[in-house]
PDB file of N, CA and C in Angstrom:
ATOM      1  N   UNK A   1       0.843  -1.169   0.000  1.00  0.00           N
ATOM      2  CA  UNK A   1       0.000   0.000   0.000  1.00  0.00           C
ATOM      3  C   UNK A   1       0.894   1.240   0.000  1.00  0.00           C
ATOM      4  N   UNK A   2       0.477   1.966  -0.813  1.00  0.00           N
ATOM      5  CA  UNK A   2       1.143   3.341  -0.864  1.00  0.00           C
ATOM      6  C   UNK A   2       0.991   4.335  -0.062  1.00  0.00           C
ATOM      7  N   UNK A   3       2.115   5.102   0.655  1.00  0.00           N
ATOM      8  CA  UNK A   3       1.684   5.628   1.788  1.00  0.00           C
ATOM      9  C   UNK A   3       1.274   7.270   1.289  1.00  0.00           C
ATOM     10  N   UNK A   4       0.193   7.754   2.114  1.00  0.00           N
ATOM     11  CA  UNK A   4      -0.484   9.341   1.293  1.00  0.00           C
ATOM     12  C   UNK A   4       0.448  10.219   2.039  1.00  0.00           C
ATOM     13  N   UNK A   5       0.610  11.303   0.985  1.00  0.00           N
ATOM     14  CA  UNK A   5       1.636  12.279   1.380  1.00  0.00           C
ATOM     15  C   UNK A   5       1.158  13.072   2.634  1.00  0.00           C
ATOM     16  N   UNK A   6       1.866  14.083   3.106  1.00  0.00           N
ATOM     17  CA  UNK A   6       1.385  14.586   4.141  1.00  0.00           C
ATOM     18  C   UNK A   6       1.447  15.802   3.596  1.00  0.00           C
ATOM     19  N   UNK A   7      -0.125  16.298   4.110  1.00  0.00           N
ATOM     20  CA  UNK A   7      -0.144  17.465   3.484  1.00  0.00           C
ATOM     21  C   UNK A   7      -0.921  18.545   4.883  1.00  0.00           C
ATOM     22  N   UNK A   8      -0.160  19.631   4.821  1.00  0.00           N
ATOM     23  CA  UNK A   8      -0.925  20.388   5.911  1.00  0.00           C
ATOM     24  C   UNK A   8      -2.252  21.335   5.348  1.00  0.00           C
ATOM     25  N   UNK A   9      -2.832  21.722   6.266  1.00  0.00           N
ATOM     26  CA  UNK A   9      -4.061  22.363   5.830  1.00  0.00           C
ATOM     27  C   UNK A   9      -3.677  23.756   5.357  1.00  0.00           C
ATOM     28  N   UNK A  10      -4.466  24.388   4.093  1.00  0.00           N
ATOM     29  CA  UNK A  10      -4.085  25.653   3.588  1.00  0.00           C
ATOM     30  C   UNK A  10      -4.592  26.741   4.356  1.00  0.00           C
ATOM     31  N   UNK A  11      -3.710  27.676   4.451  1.00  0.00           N
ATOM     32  CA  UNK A  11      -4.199  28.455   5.483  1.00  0.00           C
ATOM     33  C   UNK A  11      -5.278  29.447   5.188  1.00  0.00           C
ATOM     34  N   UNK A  12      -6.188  29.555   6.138  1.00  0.00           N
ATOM     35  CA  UNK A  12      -7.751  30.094   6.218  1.00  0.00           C
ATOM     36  C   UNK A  12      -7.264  31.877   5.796  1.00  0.00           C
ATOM     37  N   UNK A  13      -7.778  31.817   4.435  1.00  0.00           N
ATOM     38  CA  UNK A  13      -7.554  33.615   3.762  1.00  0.00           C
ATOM     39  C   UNK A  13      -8.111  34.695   4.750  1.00  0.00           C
ATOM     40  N   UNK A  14      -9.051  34.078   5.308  1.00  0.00           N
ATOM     41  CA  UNK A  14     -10.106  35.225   6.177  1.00  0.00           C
ATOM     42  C   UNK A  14      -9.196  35.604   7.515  1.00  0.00           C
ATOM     43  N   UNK A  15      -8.401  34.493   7.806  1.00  0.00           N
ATOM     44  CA  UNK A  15      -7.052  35.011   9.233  1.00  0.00           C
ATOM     45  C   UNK A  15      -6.344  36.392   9.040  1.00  0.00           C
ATOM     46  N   UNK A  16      -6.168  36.923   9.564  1.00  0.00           N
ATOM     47  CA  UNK A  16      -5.893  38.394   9.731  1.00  0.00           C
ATOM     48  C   UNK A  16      -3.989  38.051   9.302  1.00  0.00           C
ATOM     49  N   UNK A  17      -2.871  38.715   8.494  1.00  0.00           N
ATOM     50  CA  UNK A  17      -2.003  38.568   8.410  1.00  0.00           C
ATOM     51  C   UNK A  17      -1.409  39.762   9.291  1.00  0.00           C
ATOM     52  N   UNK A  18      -0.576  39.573   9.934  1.00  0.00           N
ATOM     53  CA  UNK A  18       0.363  41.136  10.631  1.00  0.00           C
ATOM     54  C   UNK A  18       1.503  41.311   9.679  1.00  0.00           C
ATOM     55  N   UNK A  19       1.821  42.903   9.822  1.00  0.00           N
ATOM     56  CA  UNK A  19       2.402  43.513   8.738  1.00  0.00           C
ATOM     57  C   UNK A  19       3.676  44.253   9.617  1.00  0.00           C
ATOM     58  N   UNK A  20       5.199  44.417   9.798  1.00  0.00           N
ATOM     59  CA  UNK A  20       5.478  45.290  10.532  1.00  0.00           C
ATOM     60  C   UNK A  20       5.701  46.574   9.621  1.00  0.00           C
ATOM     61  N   UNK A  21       5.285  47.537  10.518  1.00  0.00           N
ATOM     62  CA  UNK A  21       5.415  48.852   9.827  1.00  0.00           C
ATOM     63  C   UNK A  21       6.571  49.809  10.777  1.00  0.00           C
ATOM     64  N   UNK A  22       6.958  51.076  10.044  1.00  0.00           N
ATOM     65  CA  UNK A  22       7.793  51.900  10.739  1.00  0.00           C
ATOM     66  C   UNK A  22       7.160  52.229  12.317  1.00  0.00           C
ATOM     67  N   UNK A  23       8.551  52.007  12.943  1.00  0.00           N
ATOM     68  CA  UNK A  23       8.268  52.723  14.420  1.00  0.00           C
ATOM     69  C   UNK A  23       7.685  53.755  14.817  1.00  0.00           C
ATOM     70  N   UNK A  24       7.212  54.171  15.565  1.00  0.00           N
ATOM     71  CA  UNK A  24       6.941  55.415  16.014  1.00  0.00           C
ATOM     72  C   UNK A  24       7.884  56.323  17.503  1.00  0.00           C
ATOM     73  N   UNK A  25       8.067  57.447  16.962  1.00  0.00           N
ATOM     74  CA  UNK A  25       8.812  57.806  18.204  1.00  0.00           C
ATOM     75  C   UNK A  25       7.199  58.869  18.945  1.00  0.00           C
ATOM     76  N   UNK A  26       7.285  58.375  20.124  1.00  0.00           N
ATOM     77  CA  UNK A  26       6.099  58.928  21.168  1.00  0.00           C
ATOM     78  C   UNK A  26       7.224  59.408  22.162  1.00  0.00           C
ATOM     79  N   UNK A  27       6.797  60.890  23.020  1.00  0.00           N
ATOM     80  CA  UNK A  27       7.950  60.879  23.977  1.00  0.00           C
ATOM     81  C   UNK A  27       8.969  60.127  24.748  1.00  0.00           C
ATOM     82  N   UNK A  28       9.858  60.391  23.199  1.00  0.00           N
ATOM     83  CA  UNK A  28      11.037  60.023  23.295  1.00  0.00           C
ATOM     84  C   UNK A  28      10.901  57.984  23.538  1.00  0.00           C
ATOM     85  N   UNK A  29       9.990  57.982  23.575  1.00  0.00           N
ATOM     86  CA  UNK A  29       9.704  56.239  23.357  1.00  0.00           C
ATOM     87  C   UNK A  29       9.499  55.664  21.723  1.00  0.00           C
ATOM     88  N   UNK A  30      10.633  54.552  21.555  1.00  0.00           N
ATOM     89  CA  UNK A  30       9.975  54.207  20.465  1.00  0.00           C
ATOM     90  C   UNK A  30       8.814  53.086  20.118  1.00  0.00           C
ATOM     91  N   UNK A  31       8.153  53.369  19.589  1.00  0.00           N
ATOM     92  CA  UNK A  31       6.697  52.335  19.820  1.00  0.00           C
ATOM     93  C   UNK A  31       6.379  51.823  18.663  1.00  0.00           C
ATOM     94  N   UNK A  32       6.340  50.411  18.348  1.00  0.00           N
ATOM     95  CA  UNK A  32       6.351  49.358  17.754  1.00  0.00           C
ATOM     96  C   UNK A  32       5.136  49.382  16.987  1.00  0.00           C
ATOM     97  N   UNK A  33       4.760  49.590  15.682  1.00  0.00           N
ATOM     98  CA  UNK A  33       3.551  49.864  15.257  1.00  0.00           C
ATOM     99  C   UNK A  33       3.279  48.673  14.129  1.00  0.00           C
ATOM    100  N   UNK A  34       2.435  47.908  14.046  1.00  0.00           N
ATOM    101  CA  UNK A  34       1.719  46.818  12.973  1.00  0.00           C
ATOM    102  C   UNK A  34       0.350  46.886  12.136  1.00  0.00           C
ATOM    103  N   UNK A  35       0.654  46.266  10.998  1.00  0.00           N
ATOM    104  CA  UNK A  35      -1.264  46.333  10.927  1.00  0.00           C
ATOM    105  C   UNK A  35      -1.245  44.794  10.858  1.00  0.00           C
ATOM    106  N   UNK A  36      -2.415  44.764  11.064  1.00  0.00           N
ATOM    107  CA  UNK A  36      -3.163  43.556  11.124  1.00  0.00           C
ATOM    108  C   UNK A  36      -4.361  43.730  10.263  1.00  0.00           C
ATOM    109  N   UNK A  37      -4.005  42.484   8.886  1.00  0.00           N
ATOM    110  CA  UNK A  37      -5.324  42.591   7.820  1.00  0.00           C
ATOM    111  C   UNK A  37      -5.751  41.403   7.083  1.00  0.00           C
ATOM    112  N   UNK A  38      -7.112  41.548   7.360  1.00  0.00           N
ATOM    113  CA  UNK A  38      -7.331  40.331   7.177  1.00  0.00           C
ATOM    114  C   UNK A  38      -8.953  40.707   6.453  1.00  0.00           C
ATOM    115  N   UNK A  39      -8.876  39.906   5.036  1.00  0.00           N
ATOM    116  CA  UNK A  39     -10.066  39.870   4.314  1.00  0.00           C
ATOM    117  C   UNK A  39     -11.807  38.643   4.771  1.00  0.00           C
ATOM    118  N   UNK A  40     -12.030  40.340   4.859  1.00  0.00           N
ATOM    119  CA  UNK A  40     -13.490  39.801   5.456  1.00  0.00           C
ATOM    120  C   UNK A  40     -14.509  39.372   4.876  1.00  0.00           C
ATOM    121  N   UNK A  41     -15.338  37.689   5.296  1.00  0.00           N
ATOM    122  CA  UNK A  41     -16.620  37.926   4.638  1.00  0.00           C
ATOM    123  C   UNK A  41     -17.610  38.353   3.817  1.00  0.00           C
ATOM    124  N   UNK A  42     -17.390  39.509   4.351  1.00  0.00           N
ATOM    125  CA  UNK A  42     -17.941  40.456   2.851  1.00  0.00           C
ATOM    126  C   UNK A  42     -17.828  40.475   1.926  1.00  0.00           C
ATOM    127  N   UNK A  43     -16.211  40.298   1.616  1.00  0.00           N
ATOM    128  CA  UNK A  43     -15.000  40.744   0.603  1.00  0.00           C
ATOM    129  C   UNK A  43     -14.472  41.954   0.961  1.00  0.00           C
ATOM    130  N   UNK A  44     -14.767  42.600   2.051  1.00  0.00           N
ATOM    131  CA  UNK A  44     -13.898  43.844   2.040  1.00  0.00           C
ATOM    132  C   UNK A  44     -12.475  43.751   2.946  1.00  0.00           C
ATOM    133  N   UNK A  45     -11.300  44.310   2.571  1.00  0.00           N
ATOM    134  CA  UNK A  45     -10.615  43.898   3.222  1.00  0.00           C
ATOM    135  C   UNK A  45     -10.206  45.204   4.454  1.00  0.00           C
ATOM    136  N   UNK A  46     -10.006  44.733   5.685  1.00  0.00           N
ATOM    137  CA  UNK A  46      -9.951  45.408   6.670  1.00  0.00           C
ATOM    138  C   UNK A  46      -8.898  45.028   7.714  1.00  0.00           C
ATOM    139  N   UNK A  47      -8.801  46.334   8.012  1.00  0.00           N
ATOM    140  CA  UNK A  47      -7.194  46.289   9.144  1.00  0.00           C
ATOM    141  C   UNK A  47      -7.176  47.392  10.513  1.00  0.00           C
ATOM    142  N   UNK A  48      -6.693  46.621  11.220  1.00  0.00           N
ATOM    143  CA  UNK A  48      -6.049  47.586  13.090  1.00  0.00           C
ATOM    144  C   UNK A  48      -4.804  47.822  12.789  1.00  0.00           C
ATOM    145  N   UNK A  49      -4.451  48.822  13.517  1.00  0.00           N
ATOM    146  CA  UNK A  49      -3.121  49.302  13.694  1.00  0.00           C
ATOM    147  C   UNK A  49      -2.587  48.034  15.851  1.00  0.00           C
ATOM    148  N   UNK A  50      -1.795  47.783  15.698  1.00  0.00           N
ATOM    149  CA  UNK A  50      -0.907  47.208  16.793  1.00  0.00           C
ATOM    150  C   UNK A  50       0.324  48.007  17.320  1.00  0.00           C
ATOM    151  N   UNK A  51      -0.159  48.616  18.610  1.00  0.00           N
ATOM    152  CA  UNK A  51       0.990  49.566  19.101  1.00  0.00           C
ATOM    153  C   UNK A  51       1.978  48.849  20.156  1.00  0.00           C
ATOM    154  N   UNK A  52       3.241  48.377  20.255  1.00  0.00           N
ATOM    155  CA  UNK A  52       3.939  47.585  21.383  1.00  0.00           C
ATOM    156  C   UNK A  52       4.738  48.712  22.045  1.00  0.00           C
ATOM    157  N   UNK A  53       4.432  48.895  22.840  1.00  0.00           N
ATOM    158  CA  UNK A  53       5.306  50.022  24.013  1.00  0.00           C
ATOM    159  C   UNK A  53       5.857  49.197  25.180  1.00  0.00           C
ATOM    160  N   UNK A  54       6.092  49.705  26.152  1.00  0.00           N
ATOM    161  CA  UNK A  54       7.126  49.057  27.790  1.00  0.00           C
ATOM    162  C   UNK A  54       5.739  48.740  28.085  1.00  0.00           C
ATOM    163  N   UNK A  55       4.859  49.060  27.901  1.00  0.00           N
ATOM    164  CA  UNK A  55       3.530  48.867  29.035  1.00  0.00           C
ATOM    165  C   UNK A  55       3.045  47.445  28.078  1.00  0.00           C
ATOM    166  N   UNK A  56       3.188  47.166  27.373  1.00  0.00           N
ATOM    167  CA  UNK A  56       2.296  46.036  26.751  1.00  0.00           C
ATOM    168  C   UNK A  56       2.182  46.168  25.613  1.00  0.00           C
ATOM    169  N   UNK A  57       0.742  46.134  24.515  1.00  0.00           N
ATOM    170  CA  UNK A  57       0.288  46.080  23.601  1.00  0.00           C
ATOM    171  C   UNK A  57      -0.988  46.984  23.340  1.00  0.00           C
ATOM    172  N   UNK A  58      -1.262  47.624  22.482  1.00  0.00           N
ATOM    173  CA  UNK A  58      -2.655  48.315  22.404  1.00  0.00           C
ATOM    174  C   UNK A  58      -3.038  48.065  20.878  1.00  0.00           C
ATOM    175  N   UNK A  59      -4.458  48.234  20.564  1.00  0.00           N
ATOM    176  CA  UNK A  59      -4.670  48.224  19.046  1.00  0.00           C
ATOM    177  C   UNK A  59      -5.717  48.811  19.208  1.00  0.00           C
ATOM    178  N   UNK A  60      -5.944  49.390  17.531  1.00  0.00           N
ATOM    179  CA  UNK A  60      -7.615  50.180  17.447  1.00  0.00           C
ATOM    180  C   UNK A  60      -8.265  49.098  16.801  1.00  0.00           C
ATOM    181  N   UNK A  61      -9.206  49.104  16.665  1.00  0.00           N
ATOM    182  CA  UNK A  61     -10.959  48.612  16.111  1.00  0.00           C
ATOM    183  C   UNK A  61      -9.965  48.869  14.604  1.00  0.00           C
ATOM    184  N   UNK A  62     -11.112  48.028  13.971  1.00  0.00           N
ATOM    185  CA  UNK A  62     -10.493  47.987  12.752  1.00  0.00           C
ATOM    186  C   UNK A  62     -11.460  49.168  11.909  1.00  0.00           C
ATOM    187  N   UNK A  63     -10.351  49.984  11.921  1.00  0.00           N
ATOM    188  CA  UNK A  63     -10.459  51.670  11.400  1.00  0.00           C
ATOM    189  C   UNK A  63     -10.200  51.028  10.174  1.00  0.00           C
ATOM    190  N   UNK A  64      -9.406  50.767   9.018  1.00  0.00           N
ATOM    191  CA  UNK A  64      -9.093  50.829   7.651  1.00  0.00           C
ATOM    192  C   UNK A  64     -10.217  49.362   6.983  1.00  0.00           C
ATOM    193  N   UNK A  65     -10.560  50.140   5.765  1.00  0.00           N
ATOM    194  CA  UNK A  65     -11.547  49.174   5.532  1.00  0.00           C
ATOM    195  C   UNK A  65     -11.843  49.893   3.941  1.00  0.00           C
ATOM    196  N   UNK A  66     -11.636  48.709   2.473  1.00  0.00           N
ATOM    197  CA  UNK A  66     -11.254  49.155   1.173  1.00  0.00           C
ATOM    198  C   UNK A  66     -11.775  48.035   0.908  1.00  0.00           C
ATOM    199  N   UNK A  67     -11.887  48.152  -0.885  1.00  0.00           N
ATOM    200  CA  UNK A  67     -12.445  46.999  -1.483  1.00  0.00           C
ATOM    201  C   UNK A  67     -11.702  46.264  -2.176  1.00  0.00           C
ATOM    202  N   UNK A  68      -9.963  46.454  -1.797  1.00  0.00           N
ATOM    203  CA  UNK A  68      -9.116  45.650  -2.509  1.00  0.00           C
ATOM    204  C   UNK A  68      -7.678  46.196  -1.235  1.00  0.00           C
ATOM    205  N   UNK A  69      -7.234  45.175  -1.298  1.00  0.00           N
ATOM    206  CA  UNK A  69      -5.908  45.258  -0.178  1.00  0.00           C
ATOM    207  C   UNK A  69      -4.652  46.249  -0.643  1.00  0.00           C
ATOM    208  N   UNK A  70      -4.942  46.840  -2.335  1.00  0.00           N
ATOM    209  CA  UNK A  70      -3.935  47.559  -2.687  1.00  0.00           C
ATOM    210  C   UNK A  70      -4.266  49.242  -2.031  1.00  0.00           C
ATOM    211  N   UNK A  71      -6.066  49.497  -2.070  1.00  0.00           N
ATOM    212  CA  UNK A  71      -6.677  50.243  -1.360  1.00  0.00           C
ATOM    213  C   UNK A  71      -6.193  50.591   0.316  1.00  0.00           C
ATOM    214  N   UNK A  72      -6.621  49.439   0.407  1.00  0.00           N
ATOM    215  CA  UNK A  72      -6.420  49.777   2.301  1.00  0.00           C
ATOM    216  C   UNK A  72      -4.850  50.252   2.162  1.00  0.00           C
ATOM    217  N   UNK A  73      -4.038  49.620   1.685  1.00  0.00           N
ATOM    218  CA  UNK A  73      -2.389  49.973   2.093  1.00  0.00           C
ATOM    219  C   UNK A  73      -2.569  51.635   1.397  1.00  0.00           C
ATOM    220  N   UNK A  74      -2.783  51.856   0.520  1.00  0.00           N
ATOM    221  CA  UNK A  74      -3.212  53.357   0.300  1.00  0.00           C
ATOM    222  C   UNK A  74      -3.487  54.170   1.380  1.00  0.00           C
ATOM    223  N   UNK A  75      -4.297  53.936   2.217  1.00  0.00           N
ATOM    224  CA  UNK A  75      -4.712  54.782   2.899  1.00  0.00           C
ATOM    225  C   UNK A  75      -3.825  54.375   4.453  1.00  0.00           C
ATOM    226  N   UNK A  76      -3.021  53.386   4.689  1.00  0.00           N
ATOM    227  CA  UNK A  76      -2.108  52.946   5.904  1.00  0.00           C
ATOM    228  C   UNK A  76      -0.928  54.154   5.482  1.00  0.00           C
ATOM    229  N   UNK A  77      -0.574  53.878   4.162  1.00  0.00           N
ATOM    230  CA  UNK A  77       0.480  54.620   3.583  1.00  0.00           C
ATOM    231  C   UNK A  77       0.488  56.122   3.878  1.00  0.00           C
ATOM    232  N   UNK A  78      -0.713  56.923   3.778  1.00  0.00           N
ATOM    233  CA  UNK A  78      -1.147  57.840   3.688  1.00  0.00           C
ATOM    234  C   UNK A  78      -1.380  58.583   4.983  1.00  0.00           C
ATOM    235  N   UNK A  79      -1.401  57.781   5.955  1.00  0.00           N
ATOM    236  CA  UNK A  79      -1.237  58.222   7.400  1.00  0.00           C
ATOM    237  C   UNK A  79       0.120  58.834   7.891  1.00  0.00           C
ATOM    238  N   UNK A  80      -0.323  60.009   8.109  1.00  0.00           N
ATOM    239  CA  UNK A  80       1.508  61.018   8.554  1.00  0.00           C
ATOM    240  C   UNK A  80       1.537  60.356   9.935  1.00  0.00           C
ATOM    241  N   UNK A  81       3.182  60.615  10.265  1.00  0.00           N
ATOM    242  CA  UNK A  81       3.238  60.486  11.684  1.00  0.00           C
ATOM    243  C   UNK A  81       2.634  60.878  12.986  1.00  0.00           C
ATOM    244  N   UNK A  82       1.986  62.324  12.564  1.00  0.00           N
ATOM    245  CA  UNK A  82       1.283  63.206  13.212  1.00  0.00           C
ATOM    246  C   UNK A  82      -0.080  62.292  13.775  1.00  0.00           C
ATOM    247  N   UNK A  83      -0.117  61.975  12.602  1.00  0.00           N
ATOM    248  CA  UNK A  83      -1.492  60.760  12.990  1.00  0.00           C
ATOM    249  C   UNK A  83      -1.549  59.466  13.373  1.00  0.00           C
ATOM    250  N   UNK A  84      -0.598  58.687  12.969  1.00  0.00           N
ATOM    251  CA  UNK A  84      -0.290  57.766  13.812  1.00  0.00           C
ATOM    252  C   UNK A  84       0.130  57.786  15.637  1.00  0.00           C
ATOM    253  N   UNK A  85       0.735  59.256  15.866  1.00  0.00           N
ATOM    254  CA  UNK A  85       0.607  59.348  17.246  1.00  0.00           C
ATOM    255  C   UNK A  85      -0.588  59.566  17.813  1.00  0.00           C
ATOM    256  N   UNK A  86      -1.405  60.585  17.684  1.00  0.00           N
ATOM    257  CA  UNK A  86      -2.982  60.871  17.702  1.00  0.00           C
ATOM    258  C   UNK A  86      -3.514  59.498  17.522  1.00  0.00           C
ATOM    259  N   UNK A  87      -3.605  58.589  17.152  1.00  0.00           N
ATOM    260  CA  UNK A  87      -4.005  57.510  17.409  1.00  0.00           C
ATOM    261  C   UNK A  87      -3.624  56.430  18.501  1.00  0.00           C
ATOM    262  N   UNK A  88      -2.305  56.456  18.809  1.00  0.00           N
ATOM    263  CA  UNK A  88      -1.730  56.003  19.451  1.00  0.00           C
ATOM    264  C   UNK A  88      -1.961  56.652  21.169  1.00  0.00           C
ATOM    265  N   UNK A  89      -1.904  57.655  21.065  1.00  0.00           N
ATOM    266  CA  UNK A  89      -2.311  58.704  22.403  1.00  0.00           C
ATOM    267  C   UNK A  89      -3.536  58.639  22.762  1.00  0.00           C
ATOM    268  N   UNK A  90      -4.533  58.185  21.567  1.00  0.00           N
ATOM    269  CA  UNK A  90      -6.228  58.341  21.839  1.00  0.00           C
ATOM    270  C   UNK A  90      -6.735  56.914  22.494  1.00  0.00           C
ATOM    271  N   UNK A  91      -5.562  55.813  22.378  1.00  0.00           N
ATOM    272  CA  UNK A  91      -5.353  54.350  23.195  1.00  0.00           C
ATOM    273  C   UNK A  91      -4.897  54.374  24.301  1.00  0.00           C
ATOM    274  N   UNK A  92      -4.042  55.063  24.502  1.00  0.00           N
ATOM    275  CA  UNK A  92      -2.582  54.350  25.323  1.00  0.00           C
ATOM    276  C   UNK A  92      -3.464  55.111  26.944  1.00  0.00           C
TER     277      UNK A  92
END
């Protein structure tokens, strides 16, 4: 008998992938910033930002939300630093 290959399961598209993105400097701290995106149900694809500081971890609700993943990074891209702290400050 021939033995069946081993094959692992393909991974579920709808799982959220993490992305690392540029640091952030917050007073004088540098803070670890990610997205997390993962295509939804719908078909729309949607993403959180992931902040890692000394204190732990924080993330927003999934703010970014496009009808193609080249979209959403458009608008991740498009976020100044100014705003990535303002977000980060409106968590922490």
């Amino acid at each position: 008998m021939a033995a069946q290959p081993l094959r692992s399961p393909a991974p579920d598209p709808r799982e959220p992938v993490v992305y690392d993105l540029h640091p952030l400097r917050f007073e004088g701290q540098l803070i670890g910033v990610r997205l997390s995106l993962r295509h939804a149900e719908d078909g729309m694809w949607r993403g959180r930002l992931l902040f890692a500081d000394a204190g732990g971890g924080r993330e927003t609700v999934e703010i970014f939300c496009a009808r193609s993943e080249q979209e959403l990074w458009e608008s991740v891209r498009g976020l100044g630093d100014h705003h990535l702290r303002d977000l980060y400050r409106s968590i922490a």
